[in-house]
N, C-alpha and C. Protein backbone atom coordinates (compact mmCIF):
# COMPACT_ATOMS: atom_id res chain seq x y z
N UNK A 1 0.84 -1.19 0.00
CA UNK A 1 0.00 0.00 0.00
C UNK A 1 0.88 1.24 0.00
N UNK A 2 0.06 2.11 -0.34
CA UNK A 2 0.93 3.51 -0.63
C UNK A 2 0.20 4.41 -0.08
N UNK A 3 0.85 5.74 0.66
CA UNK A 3 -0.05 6.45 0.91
C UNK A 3 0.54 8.04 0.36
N UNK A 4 -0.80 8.97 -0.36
CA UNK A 4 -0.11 10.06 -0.06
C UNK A 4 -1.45 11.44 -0.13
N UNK A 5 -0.70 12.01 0.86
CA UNK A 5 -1.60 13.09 1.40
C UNK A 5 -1.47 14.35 0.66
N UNK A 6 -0.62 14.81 0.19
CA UNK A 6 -0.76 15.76 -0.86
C UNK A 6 0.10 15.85 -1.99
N UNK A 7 -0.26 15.51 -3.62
CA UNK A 7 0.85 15.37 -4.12
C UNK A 7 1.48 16.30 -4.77
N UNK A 8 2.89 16.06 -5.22
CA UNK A 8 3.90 16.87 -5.52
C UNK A 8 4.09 16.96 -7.08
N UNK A 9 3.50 17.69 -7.85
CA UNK A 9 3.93 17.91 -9.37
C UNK A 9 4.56 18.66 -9.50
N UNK A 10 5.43 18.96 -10.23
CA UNK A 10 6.21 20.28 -11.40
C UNK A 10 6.20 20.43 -12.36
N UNK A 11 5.65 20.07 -12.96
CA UNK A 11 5.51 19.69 -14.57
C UNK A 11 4.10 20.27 -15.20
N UNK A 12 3.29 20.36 -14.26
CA UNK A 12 2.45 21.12 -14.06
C UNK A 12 1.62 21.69 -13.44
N UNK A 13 0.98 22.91 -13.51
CA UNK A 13 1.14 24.13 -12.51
C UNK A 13 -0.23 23.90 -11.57
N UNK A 14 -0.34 23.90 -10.48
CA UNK A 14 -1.23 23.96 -9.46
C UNK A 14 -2.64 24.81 -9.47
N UNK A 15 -3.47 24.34 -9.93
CA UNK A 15 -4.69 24.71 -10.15
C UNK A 15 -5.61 24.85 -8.80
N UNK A 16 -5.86 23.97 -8.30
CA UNK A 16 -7.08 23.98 -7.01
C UNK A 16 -6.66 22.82 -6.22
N UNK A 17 -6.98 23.02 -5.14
CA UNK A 17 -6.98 21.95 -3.53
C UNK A 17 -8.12 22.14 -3.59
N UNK A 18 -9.12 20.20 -3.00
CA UNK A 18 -9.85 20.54 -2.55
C UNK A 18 -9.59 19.94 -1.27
N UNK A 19 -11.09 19.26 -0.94
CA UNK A 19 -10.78 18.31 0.64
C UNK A 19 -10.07 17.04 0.19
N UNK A 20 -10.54 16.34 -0.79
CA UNK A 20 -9.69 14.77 -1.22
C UNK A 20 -8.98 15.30 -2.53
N UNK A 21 -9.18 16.09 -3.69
CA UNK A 21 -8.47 16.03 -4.57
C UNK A 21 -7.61 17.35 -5.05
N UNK A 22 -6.39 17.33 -5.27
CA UNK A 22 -5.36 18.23 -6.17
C UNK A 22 -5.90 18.00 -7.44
N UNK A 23 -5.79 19.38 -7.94
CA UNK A 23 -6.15 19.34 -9.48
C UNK A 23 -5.09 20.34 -9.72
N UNK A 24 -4.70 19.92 -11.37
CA UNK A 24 -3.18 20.74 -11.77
C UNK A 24 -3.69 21.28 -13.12
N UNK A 25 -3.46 22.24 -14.14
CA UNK A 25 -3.59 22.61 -15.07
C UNK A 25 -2.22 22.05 -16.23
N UNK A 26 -3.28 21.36 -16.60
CA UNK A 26 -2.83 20.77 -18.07
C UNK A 26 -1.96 21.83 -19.08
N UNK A 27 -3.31 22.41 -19.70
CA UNK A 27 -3.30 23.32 -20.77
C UNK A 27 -4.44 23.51 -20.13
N UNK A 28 -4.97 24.63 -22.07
CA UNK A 28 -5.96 25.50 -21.67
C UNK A 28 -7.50 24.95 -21.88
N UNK A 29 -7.01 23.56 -22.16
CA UNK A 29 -8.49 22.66 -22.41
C UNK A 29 -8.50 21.41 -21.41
N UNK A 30 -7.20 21.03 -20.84
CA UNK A 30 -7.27 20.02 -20.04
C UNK A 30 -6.46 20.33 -18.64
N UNK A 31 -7.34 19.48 -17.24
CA UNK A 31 -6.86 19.23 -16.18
C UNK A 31 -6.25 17.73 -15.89
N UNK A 32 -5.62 17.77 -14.78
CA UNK A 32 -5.12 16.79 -14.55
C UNK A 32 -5.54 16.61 -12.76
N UNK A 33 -6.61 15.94 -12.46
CA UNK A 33 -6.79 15.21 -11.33
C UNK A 33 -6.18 14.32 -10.43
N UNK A 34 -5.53 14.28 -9.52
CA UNK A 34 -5.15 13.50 -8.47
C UNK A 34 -6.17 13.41 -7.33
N UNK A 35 -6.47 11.91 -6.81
CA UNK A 35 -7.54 11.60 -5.93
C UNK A 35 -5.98 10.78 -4.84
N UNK A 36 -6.28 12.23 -3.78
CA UNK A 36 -5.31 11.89 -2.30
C UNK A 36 -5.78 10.51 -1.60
N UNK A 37 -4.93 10.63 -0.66
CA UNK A 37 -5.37 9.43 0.74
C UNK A 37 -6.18 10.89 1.74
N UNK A 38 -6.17 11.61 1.48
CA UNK A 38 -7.17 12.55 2.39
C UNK A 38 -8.28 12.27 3.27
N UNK A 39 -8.61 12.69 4.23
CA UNK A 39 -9.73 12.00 4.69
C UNK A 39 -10.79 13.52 5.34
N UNK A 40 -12.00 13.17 4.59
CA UNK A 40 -12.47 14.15 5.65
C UNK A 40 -13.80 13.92 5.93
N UNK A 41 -14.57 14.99 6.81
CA UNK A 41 -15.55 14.32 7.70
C UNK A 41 -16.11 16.29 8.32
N UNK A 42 -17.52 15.91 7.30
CA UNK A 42 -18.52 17.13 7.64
C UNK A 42 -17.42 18.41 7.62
N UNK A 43 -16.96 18.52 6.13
CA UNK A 43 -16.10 19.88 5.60
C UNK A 43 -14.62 19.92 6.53
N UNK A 44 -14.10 19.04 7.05
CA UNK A 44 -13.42 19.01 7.60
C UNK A 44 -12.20 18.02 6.93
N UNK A 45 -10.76 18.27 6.88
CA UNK A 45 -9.90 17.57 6.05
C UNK A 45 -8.78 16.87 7.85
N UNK A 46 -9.28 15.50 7.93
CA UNK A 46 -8.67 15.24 9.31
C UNK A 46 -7.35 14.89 9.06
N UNK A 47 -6.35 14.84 9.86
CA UNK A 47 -4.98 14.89 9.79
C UNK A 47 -4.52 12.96 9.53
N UNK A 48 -4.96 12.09 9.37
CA UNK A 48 -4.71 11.03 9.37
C UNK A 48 -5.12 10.32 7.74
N UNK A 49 -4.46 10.37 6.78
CA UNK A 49 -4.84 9.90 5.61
C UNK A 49 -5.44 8.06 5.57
N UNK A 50 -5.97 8.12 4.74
CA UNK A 50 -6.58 6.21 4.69
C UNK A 50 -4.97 5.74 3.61
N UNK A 51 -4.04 4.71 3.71
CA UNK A 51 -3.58 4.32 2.45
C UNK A 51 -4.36 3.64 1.28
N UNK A 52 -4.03 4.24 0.11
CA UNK A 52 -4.50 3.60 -1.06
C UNK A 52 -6.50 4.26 -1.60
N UNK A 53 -6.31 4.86 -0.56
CA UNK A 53 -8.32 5.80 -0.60
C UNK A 53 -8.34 6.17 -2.39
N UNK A 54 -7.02 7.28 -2.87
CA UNK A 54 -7.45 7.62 -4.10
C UNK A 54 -7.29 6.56 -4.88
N UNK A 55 -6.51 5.31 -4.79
CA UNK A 55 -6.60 4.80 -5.85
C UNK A 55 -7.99 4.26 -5.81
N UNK A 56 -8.63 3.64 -4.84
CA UNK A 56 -9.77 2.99 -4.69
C UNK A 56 -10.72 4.15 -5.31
N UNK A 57 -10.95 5.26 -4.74
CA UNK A 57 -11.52 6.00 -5.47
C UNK A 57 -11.79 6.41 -7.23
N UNK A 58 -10.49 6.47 -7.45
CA UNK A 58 -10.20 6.64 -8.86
C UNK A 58 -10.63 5.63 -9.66
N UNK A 59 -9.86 4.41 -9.25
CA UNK A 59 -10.84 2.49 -9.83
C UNK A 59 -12.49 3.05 -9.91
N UNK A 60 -13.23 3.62 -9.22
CA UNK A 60 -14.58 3.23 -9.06
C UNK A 60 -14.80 4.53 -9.61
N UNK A 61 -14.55 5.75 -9.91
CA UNK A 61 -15.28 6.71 -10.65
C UNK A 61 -14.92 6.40 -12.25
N UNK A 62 -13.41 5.86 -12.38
CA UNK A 62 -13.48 5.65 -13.68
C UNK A 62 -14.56 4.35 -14.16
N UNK A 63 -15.02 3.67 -13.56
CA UNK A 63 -15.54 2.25 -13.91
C UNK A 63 -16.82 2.96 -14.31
N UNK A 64 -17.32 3.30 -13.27
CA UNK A 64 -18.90 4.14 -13.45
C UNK A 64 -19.01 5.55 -14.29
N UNK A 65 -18.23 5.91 -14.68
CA UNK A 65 -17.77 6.83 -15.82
C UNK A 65 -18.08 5.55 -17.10
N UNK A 66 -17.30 5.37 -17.35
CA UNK A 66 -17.39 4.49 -18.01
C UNK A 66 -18.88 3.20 -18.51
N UNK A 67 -19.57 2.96 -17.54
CA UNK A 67 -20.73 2.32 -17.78
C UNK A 67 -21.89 3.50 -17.98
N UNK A 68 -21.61 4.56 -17.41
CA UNK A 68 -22.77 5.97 -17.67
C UNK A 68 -22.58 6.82 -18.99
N UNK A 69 -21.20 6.06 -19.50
CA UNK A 69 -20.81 7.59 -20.72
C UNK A 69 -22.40 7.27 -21.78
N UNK A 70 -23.22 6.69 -21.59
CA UNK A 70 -23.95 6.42 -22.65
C UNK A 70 -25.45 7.11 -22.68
N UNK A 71 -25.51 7.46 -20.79
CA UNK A 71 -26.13 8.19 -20.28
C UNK A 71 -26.25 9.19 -19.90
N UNK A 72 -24.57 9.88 -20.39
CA UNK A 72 -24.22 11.08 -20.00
C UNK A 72 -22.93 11.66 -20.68
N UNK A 73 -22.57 12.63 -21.22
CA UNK A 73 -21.15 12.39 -21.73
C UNK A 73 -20.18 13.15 -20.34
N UNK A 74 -18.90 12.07 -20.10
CA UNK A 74 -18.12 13.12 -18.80
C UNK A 74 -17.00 13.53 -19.42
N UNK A 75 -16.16 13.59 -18.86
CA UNK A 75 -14.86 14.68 -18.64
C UNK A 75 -13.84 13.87 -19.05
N UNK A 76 -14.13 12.75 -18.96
CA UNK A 76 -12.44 11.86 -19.17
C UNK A 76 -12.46 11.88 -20.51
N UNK A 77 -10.75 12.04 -20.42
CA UNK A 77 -10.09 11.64 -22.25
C UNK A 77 -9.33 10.14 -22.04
N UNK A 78 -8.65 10.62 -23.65
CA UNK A 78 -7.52 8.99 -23.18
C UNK A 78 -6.63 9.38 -23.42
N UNK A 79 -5.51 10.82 -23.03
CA UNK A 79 -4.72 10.92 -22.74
C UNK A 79 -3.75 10.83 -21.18
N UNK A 80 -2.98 10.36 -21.85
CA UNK A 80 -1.74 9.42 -20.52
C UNK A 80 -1.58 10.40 -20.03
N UNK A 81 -0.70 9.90 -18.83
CA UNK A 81 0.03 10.89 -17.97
C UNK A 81 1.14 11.17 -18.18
N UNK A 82 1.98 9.97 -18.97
CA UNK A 82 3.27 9.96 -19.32
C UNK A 82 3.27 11.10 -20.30
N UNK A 83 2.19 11.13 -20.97
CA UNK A 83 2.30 12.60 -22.03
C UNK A 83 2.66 13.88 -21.07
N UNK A 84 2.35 14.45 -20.31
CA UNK A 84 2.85 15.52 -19.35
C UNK A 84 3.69 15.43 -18.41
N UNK A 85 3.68 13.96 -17.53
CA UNK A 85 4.68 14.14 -16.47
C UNK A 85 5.71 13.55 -16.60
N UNK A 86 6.71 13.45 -15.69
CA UNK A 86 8.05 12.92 -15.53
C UNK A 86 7.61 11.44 -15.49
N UNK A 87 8.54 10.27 -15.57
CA UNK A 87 8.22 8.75 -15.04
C UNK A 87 8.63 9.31 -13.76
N UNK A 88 8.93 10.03 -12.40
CA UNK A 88 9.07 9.85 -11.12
C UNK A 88 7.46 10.40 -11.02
N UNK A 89 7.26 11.55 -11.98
CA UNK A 89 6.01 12.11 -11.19
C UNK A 89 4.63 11.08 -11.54
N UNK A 90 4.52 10.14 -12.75
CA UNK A 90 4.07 9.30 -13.01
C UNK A 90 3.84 8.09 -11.80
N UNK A 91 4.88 7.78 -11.05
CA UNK A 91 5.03 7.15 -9.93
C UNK A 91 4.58 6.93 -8.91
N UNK A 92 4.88 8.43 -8.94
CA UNK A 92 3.89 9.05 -7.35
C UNK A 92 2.10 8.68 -7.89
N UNK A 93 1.69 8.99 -8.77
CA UNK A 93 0.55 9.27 -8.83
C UNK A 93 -0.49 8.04 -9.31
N UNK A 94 -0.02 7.47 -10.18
CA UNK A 94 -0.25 6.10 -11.09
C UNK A 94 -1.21 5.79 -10.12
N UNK A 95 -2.45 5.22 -11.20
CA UNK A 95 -3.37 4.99 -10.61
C UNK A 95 -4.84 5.56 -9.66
N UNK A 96 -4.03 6.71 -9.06
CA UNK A 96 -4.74 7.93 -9.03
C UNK A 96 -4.61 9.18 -9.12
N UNK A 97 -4.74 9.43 -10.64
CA UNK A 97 -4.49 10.44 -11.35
C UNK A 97 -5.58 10.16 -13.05
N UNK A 98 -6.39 11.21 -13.18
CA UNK A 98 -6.34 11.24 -14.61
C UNK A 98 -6.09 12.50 -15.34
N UNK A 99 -6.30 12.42 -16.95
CA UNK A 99 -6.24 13.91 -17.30
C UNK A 99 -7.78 14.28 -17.52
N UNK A 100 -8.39 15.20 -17.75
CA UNK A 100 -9.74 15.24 -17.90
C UNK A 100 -9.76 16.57 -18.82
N UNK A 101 -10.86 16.56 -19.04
CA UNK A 101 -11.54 17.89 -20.31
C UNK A 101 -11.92 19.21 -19.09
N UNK A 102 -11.52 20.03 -19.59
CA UNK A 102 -11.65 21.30 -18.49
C UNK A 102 -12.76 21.98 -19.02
N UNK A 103 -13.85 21.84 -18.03
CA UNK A 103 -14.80 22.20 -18.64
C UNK A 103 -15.43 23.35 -17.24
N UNK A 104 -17.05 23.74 -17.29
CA UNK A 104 -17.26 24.70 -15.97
C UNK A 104 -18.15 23.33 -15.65
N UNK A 105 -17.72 23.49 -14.22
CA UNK A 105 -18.84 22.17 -13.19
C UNK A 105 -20.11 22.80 -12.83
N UNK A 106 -20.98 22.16 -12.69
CA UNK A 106 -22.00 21.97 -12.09
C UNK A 106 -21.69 21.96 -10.04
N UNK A 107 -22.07 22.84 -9.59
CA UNK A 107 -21.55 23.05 -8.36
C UNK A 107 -22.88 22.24 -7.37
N UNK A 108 -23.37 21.07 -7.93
CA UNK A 108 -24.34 20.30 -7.37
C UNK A 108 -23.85 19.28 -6.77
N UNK A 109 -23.92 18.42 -5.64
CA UNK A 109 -23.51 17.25 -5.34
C UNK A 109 -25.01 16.50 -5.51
N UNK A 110 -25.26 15.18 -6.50
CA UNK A 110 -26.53 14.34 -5.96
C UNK A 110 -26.06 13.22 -5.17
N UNK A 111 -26.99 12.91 -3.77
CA UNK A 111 -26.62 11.29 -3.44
C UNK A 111 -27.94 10.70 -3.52
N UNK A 112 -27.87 9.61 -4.32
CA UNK A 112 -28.81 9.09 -4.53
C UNK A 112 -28.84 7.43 -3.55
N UNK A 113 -30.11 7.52 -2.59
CA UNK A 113 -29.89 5.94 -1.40
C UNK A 113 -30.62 5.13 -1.85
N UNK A 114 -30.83 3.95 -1.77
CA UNK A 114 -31.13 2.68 -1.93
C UNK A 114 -32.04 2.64 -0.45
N UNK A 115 -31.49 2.94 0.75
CA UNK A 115 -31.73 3.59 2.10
C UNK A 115 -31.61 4.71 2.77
N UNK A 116 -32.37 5.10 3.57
CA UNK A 116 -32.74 6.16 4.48
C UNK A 116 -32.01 5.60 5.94
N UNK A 117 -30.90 6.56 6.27
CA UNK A 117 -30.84 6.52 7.77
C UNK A 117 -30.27 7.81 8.33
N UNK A 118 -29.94 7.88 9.48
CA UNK A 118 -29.48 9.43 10.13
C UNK A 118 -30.65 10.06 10.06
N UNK A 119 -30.04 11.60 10.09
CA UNK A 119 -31.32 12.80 9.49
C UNK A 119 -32.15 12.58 8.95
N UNK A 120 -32.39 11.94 7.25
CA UNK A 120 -32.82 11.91 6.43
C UNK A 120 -33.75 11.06 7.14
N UNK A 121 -33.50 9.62 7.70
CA UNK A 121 -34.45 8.66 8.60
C UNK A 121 -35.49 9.94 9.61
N UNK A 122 -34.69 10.51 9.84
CA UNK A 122 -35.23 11.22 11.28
C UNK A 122 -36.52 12.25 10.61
N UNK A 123 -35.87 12.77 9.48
CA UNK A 123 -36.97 13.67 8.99
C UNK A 123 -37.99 13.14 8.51
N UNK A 124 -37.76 11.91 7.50
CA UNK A 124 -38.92 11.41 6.86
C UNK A 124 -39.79 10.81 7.61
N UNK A 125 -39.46 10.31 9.07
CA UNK A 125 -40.52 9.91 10.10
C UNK A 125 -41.26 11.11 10.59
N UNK A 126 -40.56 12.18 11.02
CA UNK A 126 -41.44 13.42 11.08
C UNK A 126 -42.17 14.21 10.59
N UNK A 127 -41.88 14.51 9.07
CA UNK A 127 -42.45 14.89 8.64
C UNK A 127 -42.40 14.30 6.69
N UNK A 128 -42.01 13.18 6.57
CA UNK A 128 -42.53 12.50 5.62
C UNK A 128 -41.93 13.37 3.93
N UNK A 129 -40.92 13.43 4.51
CA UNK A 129 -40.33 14.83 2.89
C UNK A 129 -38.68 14.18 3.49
N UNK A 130 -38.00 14.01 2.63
CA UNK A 130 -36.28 14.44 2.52
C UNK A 130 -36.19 15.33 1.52
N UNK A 131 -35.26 16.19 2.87
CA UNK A 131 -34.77 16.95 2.04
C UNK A 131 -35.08 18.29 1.00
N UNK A 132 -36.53 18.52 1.53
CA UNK A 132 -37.95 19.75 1.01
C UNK A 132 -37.94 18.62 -0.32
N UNK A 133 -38.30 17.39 -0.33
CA UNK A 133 -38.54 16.87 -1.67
C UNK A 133 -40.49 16.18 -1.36
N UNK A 134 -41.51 16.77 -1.99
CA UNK A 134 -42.79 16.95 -1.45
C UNK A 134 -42.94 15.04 -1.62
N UNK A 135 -42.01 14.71 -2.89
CA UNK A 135 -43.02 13.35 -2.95
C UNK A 135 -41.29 12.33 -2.68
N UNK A 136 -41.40 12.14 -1.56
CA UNK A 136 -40.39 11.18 -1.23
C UNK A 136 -41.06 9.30 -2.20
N UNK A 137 -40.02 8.57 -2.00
CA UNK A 137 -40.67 7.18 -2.04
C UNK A 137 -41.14 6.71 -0.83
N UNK A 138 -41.92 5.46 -1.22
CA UNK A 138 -42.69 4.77 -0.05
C UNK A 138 -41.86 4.21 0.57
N UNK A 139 -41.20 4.46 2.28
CA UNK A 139 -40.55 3.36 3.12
C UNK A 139 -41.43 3.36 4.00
N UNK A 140 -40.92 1.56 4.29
CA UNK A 140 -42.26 0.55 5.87
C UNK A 140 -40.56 1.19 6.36
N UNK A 141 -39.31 1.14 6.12
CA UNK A 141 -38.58 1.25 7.45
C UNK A 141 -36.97 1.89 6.41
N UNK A 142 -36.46 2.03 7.08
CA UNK A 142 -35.17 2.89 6.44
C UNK A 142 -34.35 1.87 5.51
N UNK A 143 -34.83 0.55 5.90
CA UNK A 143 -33.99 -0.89 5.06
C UNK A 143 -34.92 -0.75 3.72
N UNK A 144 -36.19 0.01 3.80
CA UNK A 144 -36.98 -0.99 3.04
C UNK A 144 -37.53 0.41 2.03
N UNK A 145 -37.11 0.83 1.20
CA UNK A 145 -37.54 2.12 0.21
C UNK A 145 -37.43 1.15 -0.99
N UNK A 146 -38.89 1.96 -1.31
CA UNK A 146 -39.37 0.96 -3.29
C UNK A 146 -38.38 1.56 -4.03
N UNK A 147 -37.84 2.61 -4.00
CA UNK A 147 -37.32 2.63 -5.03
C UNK A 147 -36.26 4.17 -4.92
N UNK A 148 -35.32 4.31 -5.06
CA UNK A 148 -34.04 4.98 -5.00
C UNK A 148 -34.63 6.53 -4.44
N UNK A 149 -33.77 7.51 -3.46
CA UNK A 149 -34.51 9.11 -3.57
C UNK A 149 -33.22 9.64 -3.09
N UNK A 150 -33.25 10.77 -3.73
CA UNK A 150 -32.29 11.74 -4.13
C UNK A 150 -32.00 12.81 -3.37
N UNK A 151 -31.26 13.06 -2.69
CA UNK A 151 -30.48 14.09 -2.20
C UNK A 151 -29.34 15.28 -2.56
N UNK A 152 -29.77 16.66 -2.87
CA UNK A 152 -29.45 17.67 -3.67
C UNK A 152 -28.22 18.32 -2.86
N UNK A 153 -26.95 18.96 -2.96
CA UNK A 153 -26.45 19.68 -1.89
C UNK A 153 -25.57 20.33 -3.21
N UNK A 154 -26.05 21.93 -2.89
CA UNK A 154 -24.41 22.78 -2.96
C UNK A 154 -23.30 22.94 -3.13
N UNK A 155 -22.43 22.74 -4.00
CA UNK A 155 -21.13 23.44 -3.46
C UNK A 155 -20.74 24.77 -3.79
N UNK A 156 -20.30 24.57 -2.31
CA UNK A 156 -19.78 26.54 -2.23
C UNK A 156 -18.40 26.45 -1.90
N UNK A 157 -18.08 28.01 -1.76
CA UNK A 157 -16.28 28.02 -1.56
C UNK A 157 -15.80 27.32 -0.65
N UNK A 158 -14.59 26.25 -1.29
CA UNK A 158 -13.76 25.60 -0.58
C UNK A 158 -14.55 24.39 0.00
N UNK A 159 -16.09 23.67 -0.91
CA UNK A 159 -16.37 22.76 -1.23
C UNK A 159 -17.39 22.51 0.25
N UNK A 160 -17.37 23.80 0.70
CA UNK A 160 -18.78 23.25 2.04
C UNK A 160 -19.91 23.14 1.16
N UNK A 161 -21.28 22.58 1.70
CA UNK A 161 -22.35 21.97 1.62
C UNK A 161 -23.51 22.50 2.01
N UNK A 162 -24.68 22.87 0.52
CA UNK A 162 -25.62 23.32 1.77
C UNK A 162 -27.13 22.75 0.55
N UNK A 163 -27.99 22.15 1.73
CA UNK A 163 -29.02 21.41 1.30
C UNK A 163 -29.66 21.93 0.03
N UNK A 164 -30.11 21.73 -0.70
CA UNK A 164 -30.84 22.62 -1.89
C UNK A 164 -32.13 21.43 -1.97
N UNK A 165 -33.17 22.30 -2.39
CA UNK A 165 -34.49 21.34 -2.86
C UNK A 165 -34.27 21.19 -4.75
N UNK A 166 -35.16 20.33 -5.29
CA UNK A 166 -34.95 19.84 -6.93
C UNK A 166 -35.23 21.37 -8.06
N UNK A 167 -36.40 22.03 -7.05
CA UNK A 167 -36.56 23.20 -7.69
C UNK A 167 -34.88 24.30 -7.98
N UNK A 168 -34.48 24.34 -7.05
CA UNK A 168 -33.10 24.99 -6.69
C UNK A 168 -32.22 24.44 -7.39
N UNK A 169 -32.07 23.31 -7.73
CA UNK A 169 -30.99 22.47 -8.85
C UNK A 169 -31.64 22.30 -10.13
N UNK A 170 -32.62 22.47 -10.58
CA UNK A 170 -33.02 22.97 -11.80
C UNK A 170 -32.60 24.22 -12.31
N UNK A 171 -32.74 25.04 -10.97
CA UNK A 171 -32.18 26.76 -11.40
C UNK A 171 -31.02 26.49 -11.55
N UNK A 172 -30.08 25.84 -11.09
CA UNK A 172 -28.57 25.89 -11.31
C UNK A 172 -28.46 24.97 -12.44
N UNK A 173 -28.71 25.51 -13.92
CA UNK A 173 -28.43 24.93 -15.02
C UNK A 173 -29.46 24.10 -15.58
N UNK A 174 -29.90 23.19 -14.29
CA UNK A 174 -30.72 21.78 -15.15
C UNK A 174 -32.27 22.58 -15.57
N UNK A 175 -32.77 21.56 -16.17
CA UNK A 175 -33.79 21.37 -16.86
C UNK A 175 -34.34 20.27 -17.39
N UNK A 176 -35.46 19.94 -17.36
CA UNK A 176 -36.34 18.78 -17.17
C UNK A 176 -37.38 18.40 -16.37
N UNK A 177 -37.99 17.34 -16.20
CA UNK A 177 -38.96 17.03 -15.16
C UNK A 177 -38.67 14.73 -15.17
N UNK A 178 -38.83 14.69 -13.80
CA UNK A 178 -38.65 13.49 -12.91
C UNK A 178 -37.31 13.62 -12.12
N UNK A 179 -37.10 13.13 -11.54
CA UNK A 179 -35.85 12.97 -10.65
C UNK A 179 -34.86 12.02 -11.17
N UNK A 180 -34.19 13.43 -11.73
CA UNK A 180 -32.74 12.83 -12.64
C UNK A 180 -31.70 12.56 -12.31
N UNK A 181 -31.12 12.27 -11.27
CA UNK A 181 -29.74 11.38 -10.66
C UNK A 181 -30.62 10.35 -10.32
N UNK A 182 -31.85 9.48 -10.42
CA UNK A 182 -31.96 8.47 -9.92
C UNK A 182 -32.23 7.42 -11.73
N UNK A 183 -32.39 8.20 -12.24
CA UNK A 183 -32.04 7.75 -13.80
C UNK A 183 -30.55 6.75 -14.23
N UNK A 184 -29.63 7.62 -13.58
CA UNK A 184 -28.79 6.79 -13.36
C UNK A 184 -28.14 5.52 -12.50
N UNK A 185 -29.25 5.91 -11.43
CA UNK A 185 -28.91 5.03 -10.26
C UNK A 185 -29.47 3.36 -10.66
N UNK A 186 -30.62 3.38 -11.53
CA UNK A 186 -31.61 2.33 -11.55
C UNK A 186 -30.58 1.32 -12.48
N UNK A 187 -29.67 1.42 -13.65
CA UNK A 187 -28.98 0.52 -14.21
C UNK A 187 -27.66 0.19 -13.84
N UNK A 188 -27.68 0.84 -12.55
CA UNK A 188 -26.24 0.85 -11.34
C UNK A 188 -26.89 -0.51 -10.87
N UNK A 189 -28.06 -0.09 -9.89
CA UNK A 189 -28.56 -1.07 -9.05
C UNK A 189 -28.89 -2.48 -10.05
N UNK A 190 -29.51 -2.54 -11.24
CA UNK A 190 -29.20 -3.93 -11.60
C UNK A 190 -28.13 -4.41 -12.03
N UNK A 191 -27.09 -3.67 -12.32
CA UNK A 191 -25.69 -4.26 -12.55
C UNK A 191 -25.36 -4.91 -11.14
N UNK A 192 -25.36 -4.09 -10.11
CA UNK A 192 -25.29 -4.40 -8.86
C UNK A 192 -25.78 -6.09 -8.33
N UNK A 193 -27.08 -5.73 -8.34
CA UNK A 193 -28.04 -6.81 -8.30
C UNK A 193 -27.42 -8.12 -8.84
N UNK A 194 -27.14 -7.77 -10.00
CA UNK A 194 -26.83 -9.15 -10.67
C UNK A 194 -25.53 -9.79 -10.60
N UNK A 195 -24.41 -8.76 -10.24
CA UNK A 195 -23.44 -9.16 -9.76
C UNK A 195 -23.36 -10.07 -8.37
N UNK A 196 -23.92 -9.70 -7.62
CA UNK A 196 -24.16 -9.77 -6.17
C UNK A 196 -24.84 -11.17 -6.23
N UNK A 197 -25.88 -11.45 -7.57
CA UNK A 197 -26.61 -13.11 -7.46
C UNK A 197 -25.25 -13.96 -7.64
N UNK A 198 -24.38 -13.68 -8.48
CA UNK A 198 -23.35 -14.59 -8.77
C UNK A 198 -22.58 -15.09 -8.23
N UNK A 199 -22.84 -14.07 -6.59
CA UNK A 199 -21.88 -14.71 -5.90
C UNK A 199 -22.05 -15.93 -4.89
């Protein structure tokens, strides 16, 4: 295992810190992403890194990148790293690192649950809404929701968090009608599903 908490490029120039990832400027069309061992917890970056977090990370956004590009177009290219960096700085990073298309983000986080627990448990027993969302799904218990519900959040400077309802993330760019991060979630969960019978 490897661990590293913030990494070290020269080759190219330092773009943004966030809480888990360094991002470096490519050029004027592409970034270059590094996913740290960082760890953090409610906007907070704690002093003890996980080993091996970005690569694990990086494995699983590229995979699901990859099974969604059909549902969505993202950011990744298929340019190497060896095209910009050193083989030492290649080293350090391999594995979690890509280059990506520099584009403007969407300053939305969706989490989309399978389950309800914490807050979200706490509210929907009280008052039967997550999240100001009027038509939640049907749960008998926080194990047991028919069918996937969506959680909207913010990002603001330096990547804090703040609740937004579907109306509010429509204004920020989107457009449409049904609840669209769970569009994606539904051919997650039978890939899921079916993996999971095989075993």
């Amino acid at each position: 295992m490897s661990t590293i908490f913030t990494s070290d490029l020269h080759s190219v120039q330092r773009f943004l810190q966030g809480k888990v990832r360094d991002i470096y400027a490519v050029d004027d069309a592409h970034l270059l992403i590094v996913a740290t061992d960082r760890l953090s917890a409610f906007d907070v970056v704690l002093p003890t890194p996980i080993p091996d977090k970005g690569r694990i990370l990086t494995a699983m956004s590229n995979f699901w990148f990859a099974r969604t590009t059909a549902l969505v177009p993202n950011h990744l290219t298929t340019r190497r790293l060896e095209d910009v960096l050193t083989p030492e700085e290649v080293a350090q990073v391999h594995d979690r690192a890509v280059i990506v298309r520099r584009i403007a983000p969407l300053p939305v986080e969706a989490i989309v649950r399978g389950y309800i627990a914490g807050s979200a448990w706490a509210e929907y027993q009280q008052q039967g809404t997550l999240v100001a969302c009027s038509s939640p799904p049907a749960c008998a218990s926080r194990n047991d929701c028919r069918s996937p519900c969506s959680r909207r959040r913010r990002k603001r400077q330096r990547e804090s968090m703040t609740s937004i309802s579907r109306l509010r993330t429509w204004s920020l760019y989107l457009a449409g009608g049904g609840d669209w991060p769970s569009k994606y979630v539904t051919p997650a969960c039978g890939y899921i599903t079916s993996r999971s019978n095989t075993r």
